[in-house]
N, C-alpha and C. Protein backbone atom coordinates (compact mmCIF):
# COMPACT_ATOMS: atom_id res chain seq x y z
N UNK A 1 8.47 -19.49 -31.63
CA UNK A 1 7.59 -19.75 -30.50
C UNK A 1 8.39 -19.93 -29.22
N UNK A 2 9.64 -20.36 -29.02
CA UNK A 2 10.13 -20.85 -28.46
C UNK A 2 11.09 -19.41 -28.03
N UNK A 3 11.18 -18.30 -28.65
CA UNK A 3 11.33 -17.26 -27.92
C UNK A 3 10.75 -16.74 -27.08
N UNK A 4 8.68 -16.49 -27.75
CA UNK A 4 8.17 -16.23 -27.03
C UNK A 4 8.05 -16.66 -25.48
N UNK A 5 8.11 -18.00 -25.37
CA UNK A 5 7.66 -18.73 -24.29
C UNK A 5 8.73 -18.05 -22.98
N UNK A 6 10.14 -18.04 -23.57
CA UNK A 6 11.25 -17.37 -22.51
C UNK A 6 10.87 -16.36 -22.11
N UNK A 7 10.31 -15.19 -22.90
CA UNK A 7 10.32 -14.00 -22.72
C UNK A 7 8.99 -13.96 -21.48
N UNK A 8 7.88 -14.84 -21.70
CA UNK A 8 7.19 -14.92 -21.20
C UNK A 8 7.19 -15.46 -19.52
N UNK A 9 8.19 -16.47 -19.96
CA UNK A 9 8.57 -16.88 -18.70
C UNK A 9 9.58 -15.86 -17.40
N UNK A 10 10.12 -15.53 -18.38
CA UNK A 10 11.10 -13.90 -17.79
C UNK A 10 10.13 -13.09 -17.10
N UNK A 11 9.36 -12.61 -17.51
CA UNK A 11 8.35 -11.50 -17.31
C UNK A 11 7.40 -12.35 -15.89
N UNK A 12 7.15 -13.37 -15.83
CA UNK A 12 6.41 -14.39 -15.02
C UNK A 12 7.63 -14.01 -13.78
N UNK A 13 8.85 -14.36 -14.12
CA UNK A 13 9.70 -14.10 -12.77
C UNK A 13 9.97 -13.25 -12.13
N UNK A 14 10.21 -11.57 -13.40
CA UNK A 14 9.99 -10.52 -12.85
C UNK A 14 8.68 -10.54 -11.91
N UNK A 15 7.32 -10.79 -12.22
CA UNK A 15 5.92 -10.18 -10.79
C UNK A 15 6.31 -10.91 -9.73
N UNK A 16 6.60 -12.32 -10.50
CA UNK A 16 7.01 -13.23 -8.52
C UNK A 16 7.90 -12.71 -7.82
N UNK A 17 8.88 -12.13 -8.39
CA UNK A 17 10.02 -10.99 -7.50
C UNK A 17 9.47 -9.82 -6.89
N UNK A 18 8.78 -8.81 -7.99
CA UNK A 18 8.38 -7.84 -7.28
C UNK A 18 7.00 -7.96 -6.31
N UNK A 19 6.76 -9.17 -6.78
CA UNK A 19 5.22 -9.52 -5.37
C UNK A 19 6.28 -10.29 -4.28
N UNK A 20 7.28 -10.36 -4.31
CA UNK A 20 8.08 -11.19 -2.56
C UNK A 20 8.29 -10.12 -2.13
N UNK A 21 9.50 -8.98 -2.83
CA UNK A 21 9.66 -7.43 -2.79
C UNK A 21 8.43 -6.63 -1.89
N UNK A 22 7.23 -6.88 -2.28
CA UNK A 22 5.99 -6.10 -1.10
C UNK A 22 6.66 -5.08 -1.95
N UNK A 23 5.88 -4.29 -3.11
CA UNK A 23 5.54 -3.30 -3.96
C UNK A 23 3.99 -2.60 -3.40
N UNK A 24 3.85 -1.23 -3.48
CA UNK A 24 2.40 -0.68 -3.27
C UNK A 24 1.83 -1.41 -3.96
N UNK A 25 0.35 -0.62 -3.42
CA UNK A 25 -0.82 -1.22 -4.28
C UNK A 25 -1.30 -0.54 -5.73
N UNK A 26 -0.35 0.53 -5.92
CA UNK A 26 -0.39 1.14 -6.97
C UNK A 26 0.54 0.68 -8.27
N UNK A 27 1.31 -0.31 -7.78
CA UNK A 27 2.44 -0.85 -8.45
C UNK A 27 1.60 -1.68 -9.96
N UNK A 28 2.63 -2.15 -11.41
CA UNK A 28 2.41 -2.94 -11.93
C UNK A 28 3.62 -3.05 -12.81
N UNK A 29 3.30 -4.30 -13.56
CA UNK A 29 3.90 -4.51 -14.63
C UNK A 29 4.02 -4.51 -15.72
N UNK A 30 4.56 -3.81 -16.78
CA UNK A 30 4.32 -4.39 -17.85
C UNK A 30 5.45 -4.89 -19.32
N UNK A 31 5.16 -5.52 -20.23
CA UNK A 31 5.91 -5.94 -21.01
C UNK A 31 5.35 -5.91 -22.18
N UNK A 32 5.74 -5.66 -23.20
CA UNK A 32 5.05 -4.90 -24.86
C UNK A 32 6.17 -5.39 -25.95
N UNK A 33 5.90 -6.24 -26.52
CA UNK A 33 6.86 -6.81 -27.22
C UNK A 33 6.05 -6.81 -28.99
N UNK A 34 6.92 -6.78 -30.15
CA UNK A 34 5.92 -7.33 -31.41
C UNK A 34 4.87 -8.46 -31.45
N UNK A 35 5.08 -9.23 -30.24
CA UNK A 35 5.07 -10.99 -29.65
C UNK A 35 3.55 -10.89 -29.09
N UNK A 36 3.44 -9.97 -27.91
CA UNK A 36 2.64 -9.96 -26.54
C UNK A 36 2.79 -9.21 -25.89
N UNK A 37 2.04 -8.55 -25.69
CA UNK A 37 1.70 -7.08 -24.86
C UNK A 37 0.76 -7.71 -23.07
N UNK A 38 1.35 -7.45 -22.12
CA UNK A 38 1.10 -7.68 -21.13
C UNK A 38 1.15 -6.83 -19.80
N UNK A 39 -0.13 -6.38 -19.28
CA UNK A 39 0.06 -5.53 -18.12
C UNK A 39 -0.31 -6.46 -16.79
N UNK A 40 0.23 -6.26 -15.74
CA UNK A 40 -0.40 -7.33 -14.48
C UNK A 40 -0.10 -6.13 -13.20
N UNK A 41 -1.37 -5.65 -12.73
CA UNK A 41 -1.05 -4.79 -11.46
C UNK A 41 -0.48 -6.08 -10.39
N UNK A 42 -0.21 -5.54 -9.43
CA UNK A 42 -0.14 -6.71 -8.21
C UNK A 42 0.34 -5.94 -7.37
N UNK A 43 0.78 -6.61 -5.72
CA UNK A 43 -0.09 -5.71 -4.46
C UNK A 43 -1.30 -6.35 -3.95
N UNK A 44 -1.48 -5.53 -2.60
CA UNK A 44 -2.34 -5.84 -2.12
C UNK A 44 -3.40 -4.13 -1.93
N UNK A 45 -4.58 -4.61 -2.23
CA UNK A 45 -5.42 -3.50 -2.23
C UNK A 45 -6.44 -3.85 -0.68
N UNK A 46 -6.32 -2.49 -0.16
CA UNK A 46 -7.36 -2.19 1.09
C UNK A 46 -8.30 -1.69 1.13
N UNK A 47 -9.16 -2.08 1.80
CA UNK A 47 -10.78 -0.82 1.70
C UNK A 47 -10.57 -0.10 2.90
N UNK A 48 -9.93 0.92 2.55
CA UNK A 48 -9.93 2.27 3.64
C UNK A 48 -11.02 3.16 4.27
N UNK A 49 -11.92 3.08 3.30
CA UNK A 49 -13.38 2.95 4.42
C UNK A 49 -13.87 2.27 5.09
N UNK A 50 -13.12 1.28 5.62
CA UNK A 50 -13.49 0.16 6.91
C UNK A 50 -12.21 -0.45 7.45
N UNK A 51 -11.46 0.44 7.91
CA UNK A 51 -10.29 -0.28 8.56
C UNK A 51 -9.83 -0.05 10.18
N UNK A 52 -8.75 -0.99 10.66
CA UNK A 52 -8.74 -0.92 12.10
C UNK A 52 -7.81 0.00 12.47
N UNK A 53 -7.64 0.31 13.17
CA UNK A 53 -6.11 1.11 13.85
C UNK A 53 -5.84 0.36 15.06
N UNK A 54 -4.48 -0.24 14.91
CA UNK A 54 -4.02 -0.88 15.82
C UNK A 54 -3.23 -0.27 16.94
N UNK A 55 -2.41 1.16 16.33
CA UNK A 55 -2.14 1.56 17.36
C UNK A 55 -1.96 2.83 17.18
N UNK A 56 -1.48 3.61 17.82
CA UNK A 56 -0.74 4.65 17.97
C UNK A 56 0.58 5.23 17.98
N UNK A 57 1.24 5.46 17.10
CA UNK A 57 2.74 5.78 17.43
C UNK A 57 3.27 6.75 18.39
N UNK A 58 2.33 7.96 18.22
CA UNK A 58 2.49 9.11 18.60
C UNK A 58 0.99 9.88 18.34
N UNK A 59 0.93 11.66 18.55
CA UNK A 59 -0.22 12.06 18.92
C UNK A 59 -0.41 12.51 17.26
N UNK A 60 0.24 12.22 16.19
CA UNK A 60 -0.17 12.27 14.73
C UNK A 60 0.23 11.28 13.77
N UNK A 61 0.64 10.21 14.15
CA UNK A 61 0.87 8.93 13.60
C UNK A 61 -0.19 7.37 14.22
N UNK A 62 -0.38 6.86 12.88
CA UNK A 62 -1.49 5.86 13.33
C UNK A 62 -0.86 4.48 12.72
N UNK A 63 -0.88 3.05 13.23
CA UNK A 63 -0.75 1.99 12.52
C UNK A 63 -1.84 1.46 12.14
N UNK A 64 -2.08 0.84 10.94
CA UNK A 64 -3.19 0.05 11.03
C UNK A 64 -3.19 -1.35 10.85
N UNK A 65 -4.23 -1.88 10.27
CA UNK A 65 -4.09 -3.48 10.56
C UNK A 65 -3.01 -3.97 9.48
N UNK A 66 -2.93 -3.27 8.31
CA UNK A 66 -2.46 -3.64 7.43
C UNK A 66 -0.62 -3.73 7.61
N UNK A 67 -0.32 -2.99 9.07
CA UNK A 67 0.56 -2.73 8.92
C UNK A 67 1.01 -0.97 8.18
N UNK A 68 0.69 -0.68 7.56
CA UNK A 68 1.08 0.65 7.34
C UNK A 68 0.79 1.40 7.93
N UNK A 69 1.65 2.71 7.97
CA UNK A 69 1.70 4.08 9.04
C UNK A 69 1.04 4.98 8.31
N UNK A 70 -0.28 5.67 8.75
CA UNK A 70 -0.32 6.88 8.75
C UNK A 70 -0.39 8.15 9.28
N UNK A 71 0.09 8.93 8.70
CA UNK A 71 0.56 10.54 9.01
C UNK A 71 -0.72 11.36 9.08
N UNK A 72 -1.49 12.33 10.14
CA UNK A 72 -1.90 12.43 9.85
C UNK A 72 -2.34 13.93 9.38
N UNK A 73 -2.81 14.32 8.70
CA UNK A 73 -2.91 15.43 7.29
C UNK A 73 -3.08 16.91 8.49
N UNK A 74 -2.03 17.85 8.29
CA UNK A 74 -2.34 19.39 8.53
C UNK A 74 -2.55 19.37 9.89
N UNK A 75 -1.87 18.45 11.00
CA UNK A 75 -1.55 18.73 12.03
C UNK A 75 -0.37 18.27 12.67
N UNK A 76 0.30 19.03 13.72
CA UNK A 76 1.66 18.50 14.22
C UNK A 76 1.59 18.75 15.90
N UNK A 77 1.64 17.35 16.65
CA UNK A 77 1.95 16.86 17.94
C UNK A 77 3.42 17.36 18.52
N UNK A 78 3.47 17.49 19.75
CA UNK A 78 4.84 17.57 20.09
C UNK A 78 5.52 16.29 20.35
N UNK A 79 6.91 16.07 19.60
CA UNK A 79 7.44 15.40 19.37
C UNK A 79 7.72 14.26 20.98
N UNK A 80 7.52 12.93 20.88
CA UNK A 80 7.66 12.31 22.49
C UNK A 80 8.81 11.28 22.57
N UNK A 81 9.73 11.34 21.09
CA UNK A 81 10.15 10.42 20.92
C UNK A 81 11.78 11.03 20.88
N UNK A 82 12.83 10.45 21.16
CA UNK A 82 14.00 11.27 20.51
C UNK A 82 14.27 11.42 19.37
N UNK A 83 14.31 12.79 18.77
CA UNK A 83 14.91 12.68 17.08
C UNK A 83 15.14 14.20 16.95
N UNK A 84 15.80 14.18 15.60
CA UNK A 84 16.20 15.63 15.18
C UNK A 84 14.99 16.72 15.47
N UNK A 85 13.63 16.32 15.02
CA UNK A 85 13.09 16.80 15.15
C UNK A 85 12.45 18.06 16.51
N UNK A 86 12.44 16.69 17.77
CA UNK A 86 12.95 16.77 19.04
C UNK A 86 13.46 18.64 19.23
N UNK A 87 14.78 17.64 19.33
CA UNK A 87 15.75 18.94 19.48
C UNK A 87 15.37 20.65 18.49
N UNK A 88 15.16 20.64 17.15
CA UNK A 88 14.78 21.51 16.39
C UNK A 88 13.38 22.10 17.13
N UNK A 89 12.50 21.79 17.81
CA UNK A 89 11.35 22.30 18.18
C UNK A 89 12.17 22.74 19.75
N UNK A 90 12.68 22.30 20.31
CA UNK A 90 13.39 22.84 21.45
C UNK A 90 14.04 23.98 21.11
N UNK A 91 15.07 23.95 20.42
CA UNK A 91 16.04 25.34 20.09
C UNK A 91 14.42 26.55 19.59
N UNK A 92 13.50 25.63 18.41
CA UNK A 92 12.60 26.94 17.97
C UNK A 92 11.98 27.57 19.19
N UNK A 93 10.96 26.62 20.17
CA UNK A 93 10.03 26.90 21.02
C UNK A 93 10.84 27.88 22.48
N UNK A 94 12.66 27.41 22.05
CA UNK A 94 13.03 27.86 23.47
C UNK A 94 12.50 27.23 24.57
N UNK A 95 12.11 26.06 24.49
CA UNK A 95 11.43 24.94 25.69
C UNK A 95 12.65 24.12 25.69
N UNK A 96 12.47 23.39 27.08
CA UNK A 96 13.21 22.40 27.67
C UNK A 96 12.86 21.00 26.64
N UNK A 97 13.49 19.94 26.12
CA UNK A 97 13.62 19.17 25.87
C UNK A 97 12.37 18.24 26.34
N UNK A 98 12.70 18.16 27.91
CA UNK A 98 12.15 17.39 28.65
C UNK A 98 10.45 17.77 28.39
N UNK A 99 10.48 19.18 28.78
CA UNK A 99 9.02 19.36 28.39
C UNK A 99 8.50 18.89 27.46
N UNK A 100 8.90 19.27 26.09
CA UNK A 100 8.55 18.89 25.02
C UNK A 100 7.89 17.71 24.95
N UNK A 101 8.67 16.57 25.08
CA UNK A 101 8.50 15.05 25.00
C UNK A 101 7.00 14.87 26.17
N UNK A 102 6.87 15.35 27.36
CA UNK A 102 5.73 15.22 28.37
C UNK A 102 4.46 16.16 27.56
N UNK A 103 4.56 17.30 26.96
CA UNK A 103 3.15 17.56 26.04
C UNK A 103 3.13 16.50 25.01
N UNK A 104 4.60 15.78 24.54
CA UNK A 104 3.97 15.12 23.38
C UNK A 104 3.07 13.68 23.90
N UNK A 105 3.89 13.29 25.05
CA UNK A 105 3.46 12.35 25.90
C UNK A 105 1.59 12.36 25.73
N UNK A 106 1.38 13.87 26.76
CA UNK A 106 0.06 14.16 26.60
C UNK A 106 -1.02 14.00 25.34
N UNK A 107 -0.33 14.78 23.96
CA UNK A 107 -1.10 14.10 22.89
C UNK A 107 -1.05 12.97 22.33
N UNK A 108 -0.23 12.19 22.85
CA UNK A 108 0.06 10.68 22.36
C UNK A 108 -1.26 10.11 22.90
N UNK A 109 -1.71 10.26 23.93
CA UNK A 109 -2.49 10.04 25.15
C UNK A 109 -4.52 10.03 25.05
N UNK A 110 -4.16 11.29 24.30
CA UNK A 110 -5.65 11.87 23.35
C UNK A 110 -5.77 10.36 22.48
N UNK A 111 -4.90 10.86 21.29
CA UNK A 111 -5.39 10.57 20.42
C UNK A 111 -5.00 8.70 20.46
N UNK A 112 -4.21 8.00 21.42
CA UNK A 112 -4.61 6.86 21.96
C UNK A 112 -5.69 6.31 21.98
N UNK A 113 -5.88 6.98 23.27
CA UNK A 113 -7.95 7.18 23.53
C UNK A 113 -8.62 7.29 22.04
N UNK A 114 -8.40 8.12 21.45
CA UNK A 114 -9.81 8.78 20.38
C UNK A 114 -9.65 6.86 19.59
N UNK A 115 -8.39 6.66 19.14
CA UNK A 115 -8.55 5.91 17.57
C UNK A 115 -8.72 4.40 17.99
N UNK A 116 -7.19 3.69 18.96
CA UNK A 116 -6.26 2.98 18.64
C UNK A 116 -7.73 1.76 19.39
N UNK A 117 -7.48 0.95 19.02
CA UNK A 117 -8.60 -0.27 18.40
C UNK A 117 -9.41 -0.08 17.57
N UNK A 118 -9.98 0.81 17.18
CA UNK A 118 -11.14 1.42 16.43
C UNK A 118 -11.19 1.19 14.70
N UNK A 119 -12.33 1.22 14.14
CA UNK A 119 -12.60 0.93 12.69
C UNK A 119 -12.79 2.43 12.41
N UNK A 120 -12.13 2.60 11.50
CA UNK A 120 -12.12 4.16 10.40
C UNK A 120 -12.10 3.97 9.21
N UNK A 121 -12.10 5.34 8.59
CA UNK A 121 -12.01 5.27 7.13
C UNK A 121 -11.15 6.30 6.85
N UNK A 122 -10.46 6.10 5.81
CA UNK A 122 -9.49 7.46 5.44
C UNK A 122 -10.04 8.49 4.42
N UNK A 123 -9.77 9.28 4.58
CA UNK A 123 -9.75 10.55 3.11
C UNK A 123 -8.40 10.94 2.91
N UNK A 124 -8.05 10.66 1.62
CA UNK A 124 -6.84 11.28 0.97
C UNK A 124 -6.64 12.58 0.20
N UNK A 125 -5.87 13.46 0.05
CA UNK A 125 -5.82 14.55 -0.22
C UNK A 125 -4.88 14.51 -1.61
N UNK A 126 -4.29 15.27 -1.98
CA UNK A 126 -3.57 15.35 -3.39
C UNK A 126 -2.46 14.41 -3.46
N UNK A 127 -1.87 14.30 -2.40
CA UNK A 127 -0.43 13.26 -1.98
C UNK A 127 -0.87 12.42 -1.33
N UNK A 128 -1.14 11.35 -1.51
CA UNK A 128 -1.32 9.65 -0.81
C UNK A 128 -0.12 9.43 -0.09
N UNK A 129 1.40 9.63 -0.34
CA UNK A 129 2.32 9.76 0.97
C UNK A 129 3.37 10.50 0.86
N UNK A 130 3.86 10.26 1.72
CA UNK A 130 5.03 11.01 2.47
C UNK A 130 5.84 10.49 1.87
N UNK A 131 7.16 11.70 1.63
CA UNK A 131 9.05 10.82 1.42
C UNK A 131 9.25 10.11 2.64
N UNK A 132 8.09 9.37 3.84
CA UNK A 132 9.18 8.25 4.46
C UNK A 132 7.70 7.27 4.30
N UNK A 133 7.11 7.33 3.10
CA UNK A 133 5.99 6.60 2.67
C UNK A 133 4.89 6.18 3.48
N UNK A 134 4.36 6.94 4.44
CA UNK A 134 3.53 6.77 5.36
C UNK A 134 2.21 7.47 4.39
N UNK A 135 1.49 6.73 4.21
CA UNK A 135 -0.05 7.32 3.81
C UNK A 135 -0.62 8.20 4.53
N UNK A 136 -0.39 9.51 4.24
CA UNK A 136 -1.05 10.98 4.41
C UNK A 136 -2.79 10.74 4.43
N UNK A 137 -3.44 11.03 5.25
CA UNK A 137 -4.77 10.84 5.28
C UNK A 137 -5.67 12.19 6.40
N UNK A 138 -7.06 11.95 5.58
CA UNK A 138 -7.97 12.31 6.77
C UNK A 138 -8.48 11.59 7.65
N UNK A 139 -8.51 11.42 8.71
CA UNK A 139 -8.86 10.06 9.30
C UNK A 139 -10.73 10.00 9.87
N UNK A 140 -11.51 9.26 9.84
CA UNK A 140 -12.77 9.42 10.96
C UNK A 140 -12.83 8.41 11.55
N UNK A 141 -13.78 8.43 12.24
CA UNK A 141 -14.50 7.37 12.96
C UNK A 141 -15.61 6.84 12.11
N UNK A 142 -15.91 5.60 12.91
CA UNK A 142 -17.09 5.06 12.43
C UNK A 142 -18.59 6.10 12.46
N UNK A 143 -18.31 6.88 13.58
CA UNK A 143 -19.86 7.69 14.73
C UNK A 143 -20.00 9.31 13.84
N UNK A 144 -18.25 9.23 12.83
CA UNK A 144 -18.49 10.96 12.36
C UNK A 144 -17.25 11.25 12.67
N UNK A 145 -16.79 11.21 13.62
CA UNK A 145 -16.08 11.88 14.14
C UNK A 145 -14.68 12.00 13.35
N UNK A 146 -14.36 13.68 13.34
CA UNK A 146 -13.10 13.29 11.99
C UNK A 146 -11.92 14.00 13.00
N UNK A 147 -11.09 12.86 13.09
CA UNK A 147 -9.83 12.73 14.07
C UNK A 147 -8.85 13.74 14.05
N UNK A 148 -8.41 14.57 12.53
CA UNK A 148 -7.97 15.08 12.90
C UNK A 148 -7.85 16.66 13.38
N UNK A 149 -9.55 16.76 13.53
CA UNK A 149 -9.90 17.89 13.74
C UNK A 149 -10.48 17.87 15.23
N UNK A 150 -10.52 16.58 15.43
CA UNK A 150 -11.23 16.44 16.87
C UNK A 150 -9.67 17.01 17.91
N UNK A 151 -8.41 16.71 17.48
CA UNK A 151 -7.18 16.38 17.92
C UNK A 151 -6.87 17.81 18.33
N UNK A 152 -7.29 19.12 16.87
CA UNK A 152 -6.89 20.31 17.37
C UNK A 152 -8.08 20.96 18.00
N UNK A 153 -9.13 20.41 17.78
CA UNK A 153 -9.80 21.22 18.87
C UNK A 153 -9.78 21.16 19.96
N UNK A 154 -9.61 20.11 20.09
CA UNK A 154 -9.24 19.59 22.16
C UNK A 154 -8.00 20.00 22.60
N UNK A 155 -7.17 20.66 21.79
CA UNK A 155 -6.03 21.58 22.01
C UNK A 155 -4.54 20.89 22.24
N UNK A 156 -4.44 19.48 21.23
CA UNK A 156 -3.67 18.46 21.82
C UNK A 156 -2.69 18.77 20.19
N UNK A 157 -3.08 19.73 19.42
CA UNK A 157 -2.12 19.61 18.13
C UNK A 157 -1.90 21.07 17.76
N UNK A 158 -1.11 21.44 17.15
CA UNK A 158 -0.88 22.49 16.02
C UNK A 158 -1.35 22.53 14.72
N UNK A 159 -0.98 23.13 13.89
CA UNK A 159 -0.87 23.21 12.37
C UNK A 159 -0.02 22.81 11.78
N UNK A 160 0.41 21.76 10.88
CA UNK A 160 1.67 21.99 9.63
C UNK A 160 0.41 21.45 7.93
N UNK A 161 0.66 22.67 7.61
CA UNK A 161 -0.10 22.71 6.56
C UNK A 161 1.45 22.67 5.23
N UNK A 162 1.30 21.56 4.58
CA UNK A 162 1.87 21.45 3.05
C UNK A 162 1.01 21.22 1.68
N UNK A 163 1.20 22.11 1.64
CA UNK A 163 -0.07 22.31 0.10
C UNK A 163 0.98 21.10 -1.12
N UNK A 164 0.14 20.63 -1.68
CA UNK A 164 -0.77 20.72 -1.44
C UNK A 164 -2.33 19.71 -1.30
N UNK A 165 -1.52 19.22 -0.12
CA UNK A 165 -2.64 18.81 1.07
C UNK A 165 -2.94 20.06 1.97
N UNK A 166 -4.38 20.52 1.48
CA UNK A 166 -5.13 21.68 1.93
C UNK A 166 -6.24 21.86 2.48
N UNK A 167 -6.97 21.09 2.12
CA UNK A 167 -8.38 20.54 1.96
C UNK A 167 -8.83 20.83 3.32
N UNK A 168 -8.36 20.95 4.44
CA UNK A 168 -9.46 21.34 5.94
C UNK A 168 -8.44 22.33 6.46
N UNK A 169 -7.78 23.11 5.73
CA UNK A 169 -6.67 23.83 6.64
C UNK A 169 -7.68 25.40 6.96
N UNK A 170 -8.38 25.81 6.45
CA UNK A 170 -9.55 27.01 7.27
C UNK A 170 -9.97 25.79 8.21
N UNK A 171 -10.30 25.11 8.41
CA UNK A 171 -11.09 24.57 9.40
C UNK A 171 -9.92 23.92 10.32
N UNK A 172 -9.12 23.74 10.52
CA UNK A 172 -8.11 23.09 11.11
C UNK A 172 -7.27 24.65 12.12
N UNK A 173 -7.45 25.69 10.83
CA UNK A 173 -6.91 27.42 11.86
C UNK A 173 -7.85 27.50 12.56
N UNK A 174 -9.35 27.40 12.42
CA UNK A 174 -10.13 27.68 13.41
C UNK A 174 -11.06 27.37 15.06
N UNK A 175 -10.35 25.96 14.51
CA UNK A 175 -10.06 24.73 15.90
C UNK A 175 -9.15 25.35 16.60
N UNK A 176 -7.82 25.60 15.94
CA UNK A 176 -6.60 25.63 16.45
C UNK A 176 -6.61 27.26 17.57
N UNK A 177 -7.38 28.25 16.68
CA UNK A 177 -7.61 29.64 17.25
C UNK A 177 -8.29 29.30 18.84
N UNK A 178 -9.60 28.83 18.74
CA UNK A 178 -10.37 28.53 19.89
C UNK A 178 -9.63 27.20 20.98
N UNK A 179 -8.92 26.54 20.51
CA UNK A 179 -8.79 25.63 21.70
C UNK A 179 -7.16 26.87 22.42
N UNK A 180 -6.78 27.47 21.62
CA UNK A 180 -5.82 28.08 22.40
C UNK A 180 -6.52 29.61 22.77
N UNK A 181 -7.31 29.82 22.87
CA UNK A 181 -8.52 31.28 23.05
C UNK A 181 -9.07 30.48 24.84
N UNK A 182 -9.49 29.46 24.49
CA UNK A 182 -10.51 28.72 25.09
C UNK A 182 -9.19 27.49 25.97
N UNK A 183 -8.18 27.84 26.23
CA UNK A 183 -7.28 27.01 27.07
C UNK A 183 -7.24 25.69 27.18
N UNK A 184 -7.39 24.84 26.24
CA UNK A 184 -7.84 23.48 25.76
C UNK A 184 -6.63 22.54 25.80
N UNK A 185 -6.66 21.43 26.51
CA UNK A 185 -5.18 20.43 26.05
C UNK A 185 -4.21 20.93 26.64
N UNK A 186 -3.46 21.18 25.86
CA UNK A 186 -2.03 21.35 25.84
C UNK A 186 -1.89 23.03 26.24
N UNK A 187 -3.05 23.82 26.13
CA UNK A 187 -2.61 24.86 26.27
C UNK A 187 -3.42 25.72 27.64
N UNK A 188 -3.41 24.62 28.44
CA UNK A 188 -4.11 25.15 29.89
C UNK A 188 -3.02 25.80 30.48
């Protein structure tokens, strides 16, 4: 008995570690012994159909209340910030640097306006996140309005489609066709 109780107590220290740690909400534990078989999820779970956005990082990145970043799904802003990235869309686009960062400025600016205080809900697609763990999402509004389609139609985004998160990419080319047909945003 007096094994059990250690082992038990072990396993008790492991969740209090990995709950100080801040593990997802997908995280758990478990331990399976001849003794006692024990699973314990832990984390914190969110209702993503009613949440805030606190801010804005940029014209495709969102914070929310919870603290986590999301990315948002099958569109790409011009970069406003310095980074590799930056530079790589400069050498591709053959644009000035400087420019770059002032359109990204501009969609930072949109989608400011559209979200940042606001209550949304997310839709997730096949990948919940990113390798720099930002929760990949569809984003809306409370009124309908789904953000990241509002973003390329007003002509303030591109395309980066990675399958496979797919799910609005015909509808995301056909925003994208007309706001640059139709001189919209970024592309007056």
């Amino acid at each position: 008995m007096n094994n059990l109780l250690r082992r038990i107590s072990a396993f008790a220290a492991l969740v209090m570690l990995f709950n100080l740690a801040g593990c997802n909400e997908d995280a758990q534990i478990a331990y399976d012994s001849k003794d006692a078989k024990f699973v314990m999820p832990f984390g914190k779970s969110y209702d993503y159909a009613d949440i805030l956005v606190t801010r804005a990082v940029d014209g495709d990145t969102l914070v929310l209340e919870t603290g986590e970043k999301v990315r948002l799904i099958g569109i790409d802003t011009p970069e406003m910030h310095v980074s590799k990235k930056l530079y790589r869309d400069a050498q591709r686009s053959k644009q000035d640097v400087a420019a770059i960062q002032k359109l990204g400025e501009r969609s930072f600016k949109f989608t400011k306006n559209l979200v940042e205080g606001k209550r949304v809900s997310l839709e997730f697609d096949v990948n919940k996140y990113d390798k720099y763990d930002r929760l990949l999402a569809y984003v809306f509004l409370k009124d309908g309005t789904f953000v990241n389609a509002k973003i390329v139609e007003e002509g303030y985004a591109s395309l980066m489609t990675y399958p496979p998160n797919v799910k609005y990419a015909d509808l995301f080319s056909k925003l994208y066709r007309q706001a640059r047909q139709n001189q919209r945003g970024l592309w007056k």
